[in-house]
Protein backbone atom coordinates (compact mmCIF):
# COMPACT_ATOMS: atom_id res chain seq x y z
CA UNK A 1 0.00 0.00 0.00
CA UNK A 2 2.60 2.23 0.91
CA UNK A 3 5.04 1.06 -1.98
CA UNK A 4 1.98 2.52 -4.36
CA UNK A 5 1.38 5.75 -2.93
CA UNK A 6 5.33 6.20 -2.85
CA UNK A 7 5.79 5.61 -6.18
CA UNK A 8 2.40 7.56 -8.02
CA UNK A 9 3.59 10.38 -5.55
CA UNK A 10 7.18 9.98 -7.07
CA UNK A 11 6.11 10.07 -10.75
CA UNK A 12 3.90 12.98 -10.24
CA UNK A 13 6.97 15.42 -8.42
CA UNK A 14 8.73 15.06 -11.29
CA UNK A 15 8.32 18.40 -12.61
CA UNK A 16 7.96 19.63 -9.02
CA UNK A 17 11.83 18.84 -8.63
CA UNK A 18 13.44 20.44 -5.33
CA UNK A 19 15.31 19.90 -2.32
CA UNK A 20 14.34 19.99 1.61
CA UNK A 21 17.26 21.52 3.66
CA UNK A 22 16.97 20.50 7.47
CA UNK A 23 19.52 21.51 10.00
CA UNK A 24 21.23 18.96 12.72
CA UNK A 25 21.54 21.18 15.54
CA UNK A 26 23.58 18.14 17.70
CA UNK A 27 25.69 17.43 14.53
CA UNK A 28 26.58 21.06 13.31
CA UNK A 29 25.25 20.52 9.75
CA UNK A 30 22.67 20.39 7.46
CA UNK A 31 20.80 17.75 5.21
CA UNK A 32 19.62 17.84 1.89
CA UNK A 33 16.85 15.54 0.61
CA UNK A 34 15.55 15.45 -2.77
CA UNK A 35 11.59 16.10 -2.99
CA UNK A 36 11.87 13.54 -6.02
CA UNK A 37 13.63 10.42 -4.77
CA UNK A 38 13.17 11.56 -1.11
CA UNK A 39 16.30 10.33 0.33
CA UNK A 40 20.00 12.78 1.61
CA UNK A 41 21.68 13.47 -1.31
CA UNK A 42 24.35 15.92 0.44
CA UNK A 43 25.22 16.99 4.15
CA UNK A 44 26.86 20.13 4.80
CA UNK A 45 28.98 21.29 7.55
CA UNK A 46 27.08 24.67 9.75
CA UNK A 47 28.43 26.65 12.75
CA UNK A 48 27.65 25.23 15.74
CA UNK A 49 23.82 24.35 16.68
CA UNK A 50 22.30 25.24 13.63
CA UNK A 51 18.68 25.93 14.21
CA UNK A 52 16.42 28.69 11.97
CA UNK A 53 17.04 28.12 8.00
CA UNK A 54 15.53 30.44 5.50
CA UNK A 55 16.40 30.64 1.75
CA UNK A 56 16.60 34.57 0.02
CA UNK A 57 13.40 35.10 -2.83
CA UNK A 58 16.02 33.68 -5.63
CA UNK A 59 16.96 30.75 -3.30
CA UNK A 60 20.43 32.20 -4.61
CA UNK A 61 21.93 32.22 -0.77
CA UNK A 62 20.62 30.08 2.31
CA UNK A 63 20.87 32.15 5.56
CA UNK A 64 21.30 29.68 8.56
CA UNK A 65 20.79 30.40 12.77
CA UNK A 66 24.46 29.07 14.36
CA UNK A 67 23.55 29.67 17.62
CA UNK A 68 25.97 28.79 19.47
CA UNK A 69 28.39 30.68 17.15
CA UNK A 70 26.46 33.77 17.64
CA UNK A 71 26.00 34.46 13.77
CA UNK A 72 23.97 34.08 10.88
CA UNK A 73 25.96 32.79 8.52
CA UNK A 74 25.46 32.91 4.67
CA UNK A 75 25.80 29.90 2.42
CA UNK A 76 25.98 29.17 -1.02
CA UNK A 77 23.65 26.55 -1.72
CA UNK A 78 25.25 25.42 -4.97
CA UNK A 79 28.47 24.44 -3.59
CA UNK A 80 27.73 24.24 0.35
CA UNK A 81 30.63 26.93 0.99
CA UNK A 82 30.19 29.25 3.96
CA UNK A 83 30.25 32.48 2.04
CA UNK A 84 30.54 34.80 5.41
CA UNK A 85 28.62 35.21 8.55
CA UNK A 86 26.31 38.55 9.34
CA UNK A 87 26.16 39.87 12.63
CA UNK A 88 23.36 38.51 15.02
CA UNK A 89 23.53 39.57 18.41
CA UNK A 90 23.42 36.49 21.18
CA UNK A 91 21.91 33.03 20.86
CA UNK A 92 20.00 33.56 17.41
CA UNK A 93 17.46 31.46 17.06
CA UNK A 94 14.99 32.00 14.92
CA UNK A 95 14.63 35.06 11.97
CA UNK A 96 12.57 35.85 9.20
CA UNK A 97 13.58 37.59 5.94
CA UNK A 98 11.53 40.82 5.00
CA UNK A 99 9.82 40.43 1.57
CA UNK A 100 12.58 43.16 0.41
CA UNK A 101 14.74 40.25 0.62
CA UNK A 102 17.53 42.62 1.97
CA UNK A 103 16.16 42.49 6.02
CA UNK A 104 16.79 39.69 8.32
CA UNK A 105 14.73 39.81 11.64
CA UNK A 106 16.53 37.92 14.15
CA UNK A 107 15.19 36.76 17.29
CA UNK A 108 18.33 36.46 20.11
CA UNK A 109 17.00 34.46 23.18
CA UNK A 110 19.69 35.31 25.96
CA UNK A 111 19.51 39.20 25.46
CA UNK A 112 16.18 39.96 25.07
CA UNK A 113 16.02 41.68 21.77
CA UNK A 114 15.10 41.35 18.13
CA UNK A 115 18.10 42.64 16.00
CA UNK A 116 17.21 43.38 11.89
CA UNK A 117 20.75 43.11 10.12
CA UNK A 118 21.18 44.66 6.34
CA UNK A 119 22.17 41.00 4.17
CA UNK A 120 23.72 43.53 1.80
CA UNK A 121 25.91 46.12 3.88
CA UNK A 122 26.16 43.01 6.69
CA UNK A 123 25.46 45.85 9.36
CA UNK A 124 22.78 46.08 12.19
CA UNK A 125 20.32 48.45 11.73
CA UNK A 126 18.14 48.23 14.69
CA UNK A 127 17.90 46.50 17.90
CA UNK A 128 14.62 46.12 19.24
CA UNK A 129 14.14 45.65 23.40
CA UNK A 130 11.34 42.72 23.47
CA UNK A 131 10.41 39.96 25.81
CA UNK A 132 12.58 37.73 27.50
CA UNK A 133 13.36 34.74 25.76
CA UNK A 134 12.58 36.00 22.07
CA UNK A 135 11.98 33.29 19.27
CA UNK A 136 9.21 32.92 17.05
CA UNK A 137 9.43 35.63 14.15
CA UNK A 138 7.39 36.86 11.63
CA UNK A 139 6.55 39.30 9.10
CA UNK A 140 3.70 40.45 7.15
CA UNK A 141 2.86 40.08 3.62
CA UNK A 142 2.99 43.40 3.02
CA UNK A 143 6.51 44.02 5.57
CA UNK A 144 5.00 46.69 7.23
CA UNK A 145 4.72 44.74 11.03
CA UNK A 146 6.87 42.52 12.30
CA UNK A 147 6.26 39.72 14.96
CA UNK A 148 8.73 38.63 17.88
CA UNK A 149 7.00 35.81 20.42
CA UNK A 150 8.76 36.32 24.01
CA UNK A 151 8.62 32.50 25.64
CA UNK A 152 8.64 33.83 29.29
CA UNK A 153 7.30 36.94 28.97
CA UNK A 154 4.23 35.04 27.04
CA UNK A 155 3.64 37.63 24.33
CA UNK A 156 3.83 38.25 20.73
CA UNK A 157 5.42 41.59 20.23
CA UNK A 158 4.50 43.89 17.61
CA UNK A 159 6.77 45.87 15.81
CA UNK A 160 6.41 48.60 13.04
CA UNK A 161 8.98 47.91 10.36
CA UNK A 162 9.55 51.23 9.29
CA UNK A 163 10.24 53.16 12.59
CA UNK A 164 11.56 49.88 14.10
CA UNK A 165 9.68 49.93 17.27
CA UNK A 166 6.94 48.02 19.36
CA UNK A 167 3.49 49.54 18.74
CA UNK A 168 1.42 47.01 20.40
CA UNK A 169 2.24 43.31 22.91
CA UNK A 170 -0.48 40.68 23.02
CA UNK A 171 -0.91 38.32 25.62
CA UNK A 172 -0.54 34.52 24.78
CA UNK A 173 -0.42 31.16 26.56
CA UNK A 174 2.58 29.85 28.13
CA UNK A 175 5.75 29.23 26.12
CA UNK A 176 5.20 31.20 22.55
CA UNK A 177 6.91 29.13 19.96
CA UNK A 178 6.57 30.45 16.14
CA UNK A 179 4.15 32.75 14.50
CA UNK A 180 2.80 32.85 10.82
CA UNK A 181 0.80 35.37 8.78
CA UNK A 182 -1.81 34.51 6.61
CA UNK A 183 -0.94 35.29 2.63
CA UNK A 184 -4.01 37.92 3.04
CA UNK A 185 -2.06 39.51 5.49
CA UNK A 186 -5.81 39.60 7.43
CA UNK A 187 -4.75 36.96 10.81
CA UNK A 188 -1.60 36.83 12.79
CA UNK A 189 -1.13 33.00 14.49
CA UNK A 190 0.82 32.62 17.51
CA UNK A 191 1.72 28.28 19.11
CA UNK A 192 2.02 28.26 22.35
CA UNK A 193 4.36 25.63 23.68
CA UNK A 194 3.83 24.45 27.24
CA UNK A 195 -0.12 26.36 26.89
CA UNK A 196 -0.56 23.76 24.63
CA UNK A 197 -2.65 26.13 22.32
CA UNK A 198 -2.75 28.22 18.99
CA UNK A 199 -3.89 32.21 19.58
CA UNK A 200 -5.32 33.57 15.90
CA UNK A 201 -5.20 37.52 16.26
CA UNK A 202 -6.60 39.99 13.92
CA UNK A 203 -3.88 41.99 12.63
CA UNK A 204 -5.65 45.07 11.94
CA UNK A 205 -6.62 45.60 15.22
CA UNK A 206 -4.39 43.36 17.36
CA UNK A 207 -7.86 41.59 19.50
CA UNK A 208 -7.63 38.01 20.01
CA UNK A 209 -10.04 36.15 17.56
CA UNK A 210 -9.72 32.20 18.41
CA UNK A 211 -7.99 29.65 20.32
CA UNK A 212 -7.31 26.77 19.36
CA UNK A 213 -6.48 23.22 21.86
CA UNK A 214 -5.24 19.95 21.20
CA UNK A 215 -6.34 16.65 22.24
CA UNK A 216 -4.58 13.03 20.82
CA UNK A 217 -5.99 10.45 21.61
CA UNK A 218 -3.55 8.24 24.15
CA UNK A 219 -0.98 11.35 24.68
CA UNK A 220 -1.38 12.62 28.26
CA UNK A 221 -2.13 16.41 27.79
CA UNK A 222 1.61 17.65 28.91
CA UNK A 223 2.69 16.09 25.87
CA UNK A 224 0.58 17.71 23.11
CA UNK A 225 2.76 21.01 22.57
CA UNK A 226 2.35 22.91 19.76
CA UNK A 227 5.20 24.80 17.90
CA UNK A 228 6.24 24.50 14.05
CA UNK A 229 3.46 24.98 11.36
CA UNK A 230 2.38 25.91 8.04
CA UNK A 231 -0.39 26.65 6.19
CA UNK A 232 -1.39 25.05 3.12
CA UNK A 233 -1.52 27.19 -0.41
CA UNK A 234 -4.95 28.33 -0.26
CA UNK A 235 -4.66 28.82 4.03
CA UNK A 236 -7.49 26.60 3.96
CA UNK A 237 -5.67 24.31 6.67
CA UNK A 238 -2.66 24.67 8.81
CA UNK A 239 -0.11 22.20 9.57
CA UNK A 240 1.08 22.26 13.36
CA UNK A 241 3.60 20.12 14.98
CA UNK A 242 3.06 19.21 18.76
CA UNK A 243 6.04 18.14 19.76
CA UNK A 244 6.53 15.50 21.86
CA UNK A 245 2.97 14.07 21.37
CA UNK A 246 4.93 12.89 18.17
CA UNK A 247 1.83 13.86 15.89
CA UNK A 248 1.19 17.05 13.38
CA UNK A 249 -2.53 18.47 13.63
CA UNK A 250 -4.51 19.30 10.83
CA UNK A 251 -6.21 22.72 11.51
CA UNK A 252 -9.23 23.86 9.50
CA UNK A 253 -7.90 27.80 9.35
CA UNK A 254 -11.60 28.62 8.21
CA UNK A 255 -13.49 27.10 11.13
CA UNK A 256 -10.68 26.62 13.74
CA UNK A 257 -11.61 23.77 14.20
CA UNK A 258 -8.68 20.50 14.21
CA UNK A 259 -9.62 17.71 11.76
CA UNK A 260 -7.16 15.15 11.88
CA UNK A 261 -3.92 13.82 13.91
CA UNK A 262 -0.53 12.17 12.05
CA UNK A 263 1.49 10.06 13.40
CA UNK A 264 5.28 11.33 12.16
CA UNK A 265 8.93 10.89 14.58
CA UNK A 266 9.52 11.31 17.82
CA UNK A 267 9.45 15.51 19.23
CA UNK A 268 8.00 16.96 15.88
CA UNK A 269 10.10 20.56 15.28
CA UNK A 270 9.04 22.23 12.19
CA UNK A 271 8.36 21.66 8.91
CA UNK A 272 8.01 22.63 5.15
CA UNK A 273 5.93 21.70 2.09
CA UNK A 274 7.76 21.08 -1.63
CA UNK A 275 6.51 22.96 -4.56
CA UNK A 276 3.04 21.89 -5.39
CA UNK A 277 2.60 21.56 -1.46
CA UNK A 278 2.21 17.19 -2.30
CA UNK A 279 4.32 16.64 0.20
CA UNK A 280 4.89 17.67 3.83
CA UNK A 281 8.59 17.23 5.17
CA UNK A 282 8.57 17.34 9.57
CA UNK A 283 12.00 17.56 11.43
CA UNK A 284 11.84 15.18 14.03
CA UNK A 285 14.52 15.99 16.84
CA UNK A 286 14.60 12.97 19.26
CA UNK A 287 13.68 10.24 16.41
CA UNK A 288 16.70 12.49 14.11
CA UNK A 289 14.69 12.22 11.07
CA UNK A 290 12.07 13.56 8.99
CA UNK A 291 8.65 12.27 8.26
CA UNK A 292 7.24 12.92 4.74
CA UNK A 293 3.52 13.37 4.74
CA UNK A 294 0.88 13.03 1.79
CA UNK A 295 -0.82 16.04 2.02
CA UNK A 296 -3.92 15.06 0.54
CA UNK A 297 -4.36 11.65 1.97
CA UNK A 298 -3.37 13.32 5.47
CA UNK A 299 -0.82 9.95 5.94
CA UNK A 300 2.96 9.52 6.83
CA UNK A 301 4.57 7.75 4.02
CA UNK A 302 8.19 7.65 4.56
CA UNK A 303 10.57 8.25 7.08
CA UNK A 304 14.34 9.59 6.12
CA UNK A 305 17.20 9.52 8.46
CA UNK A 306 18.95 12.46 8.68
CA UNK A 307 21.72 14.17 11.52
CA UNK A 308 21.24 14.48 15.11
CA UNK A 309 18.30 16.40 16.12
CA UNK A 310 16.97 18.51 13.27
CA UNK A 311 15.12 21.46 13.80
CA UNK A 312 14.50 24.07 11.17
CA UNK A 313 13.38 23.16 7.53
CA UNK A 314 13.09 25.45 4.09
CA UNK A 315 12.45 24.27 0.53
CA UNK A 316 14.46 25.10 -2.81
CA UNK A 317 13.58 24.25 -5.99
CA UNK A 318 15.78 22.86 -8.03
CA UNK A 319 14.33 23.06 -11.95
């Protein structure tokens, strides 16, 4: 059964050809899987605990977390060469690159801050006094807000990305994790960690809209922690991994309401869709693999080995 769906799905990503890039963040490095044949095809040496990954709009440069080298470094994703590193500020952990594809927001855990670096000049152009324990980021469709989720301070902090500072902080449940936009711009989503929920926030006017809670069935409650997700093309559904429940939800982003549960490794990170969003590829850090999921049969279909706990994942294309 799964032999069938593996191969129909392979013959029909042929023209979708791309790669998954996953960072190790025990191993220093980062994996490559083909979206076609769905198995490592190169592994790449990183700064040390490599965690956020993020491509630039011509997937020309991949721009990597190394937190515990206290950079950003640039590679080039032809050739796997560490073209330079860009100044970070402390423990980066996770960023987000402004759809002028020049402005990295970077999220630094120990000092408190969110620090936007120029990828061109390789200069910091703002730092930003947030929560403590910064990580999640985000950034509107249109760039104009900017979103940094504080883990103990238990907010998502707003920021205005043209005068560079906080014009609004919304409460959240315990442990913020990662945030996402809609495409529309018109919702702001916040995971919650250890709160064990998903906060959906109107972004014109900052007001809470929906919660969202987990349940699996046969995972005691503690377990079911939300943090990675994405939505699908048309955010009709969103994708969210709860961690050490060791299952991704499938969230209607219409009615808030969850649908299904998948099965994937063991403490689900993040994640990433390839081109025709077929396929879903989860970083599984205790397990050190990643699951790949049928999107449209809402079923695990494979499971790849890749380094020691992987964390962050971003898709190229590669046709």
């Amino acid at each position: 059964m799964i032999r069938t769906t593996l191969a129909a799905l392979l013959l029909t990503t042929t023209a979708h050809a791309g790669e998954i890039w996953v960072t190790n963040e025990k191993d220093d490095t980062v994996s490559v899987i083909s979206t076609e044949t769905l198995e490592v095809i190169k592994t790449y040496e990183t700064g040390e605990r490599p965690r956020g990954i993020t491509f630039s709009k011509d997937f020309s440069l991949l721009y990597i977390c190394a937190s515990d080298s206290n950079a950003v470094q640039v590679m080039d994703p032809n050739s796997g060469e560490i073209l330079h590193d860009l100044p970070s500020g402390e423990d980066p952990e996770q960023f987000v690159l402004h759809p002028d594809d020049r402005h990295l927001y970077i999220a630094n855990e120990d000092d408190a801050i969110t620090t936007v670096v120029d990828t061109e000049t390789r200069k910091v152009v703002a730092q930003i006094d947030v929560g403590i324990e910064p990580e999640g980021m985000a950034v509107s469709p249109d760039g104009k807000i900017a979103i940094t989720t504080s883990e103990t301070t238990n907010m998502a902090h707003w920021i205005d990305t043209e005068t560079q500072e906080l014009f609004a902080n919304t409460l959240v449940d315990s442990r913020p994790r990662h945030a996402e936009f809609l495409r529309d711009g018109s919702e702001m989503w916040v995971s919650s960690e250890i709160g064990g929920t998903l906060t959906i926030f109107d972004t014109a006017t900052q007001a809470e809209k929906a919660k969202i809670s987990f349940e699996v069935q046969g995972v005691h409650p503690d377990r079911v922690q939300p943090v990675g997700f994405e939505f699908t093309e048309e955010d009709t559904h969103a994708f969210v991994a709860l961690g050490p429940s060791n299952h991704v939800a499938v969230v209607n982003a219409e009615t808030y309401e969850v649908e299904d549960y998948i099965l994937v490794g063991r403490r689900v990170w993040h994640m990433d869709f390839n081109e025709d969003r077929s396929l879903l590829f989860t970083t599984n850090g205790v397990s050190g693999d990643v699951t790949v999921i049928d999107v449209a049969k809402r079923e695990a279909i494979k499971s790849i080995k890749v380094g020691r706990f992987p964390w962050g994942a971003a898709f190229r294309p590669t046709n």
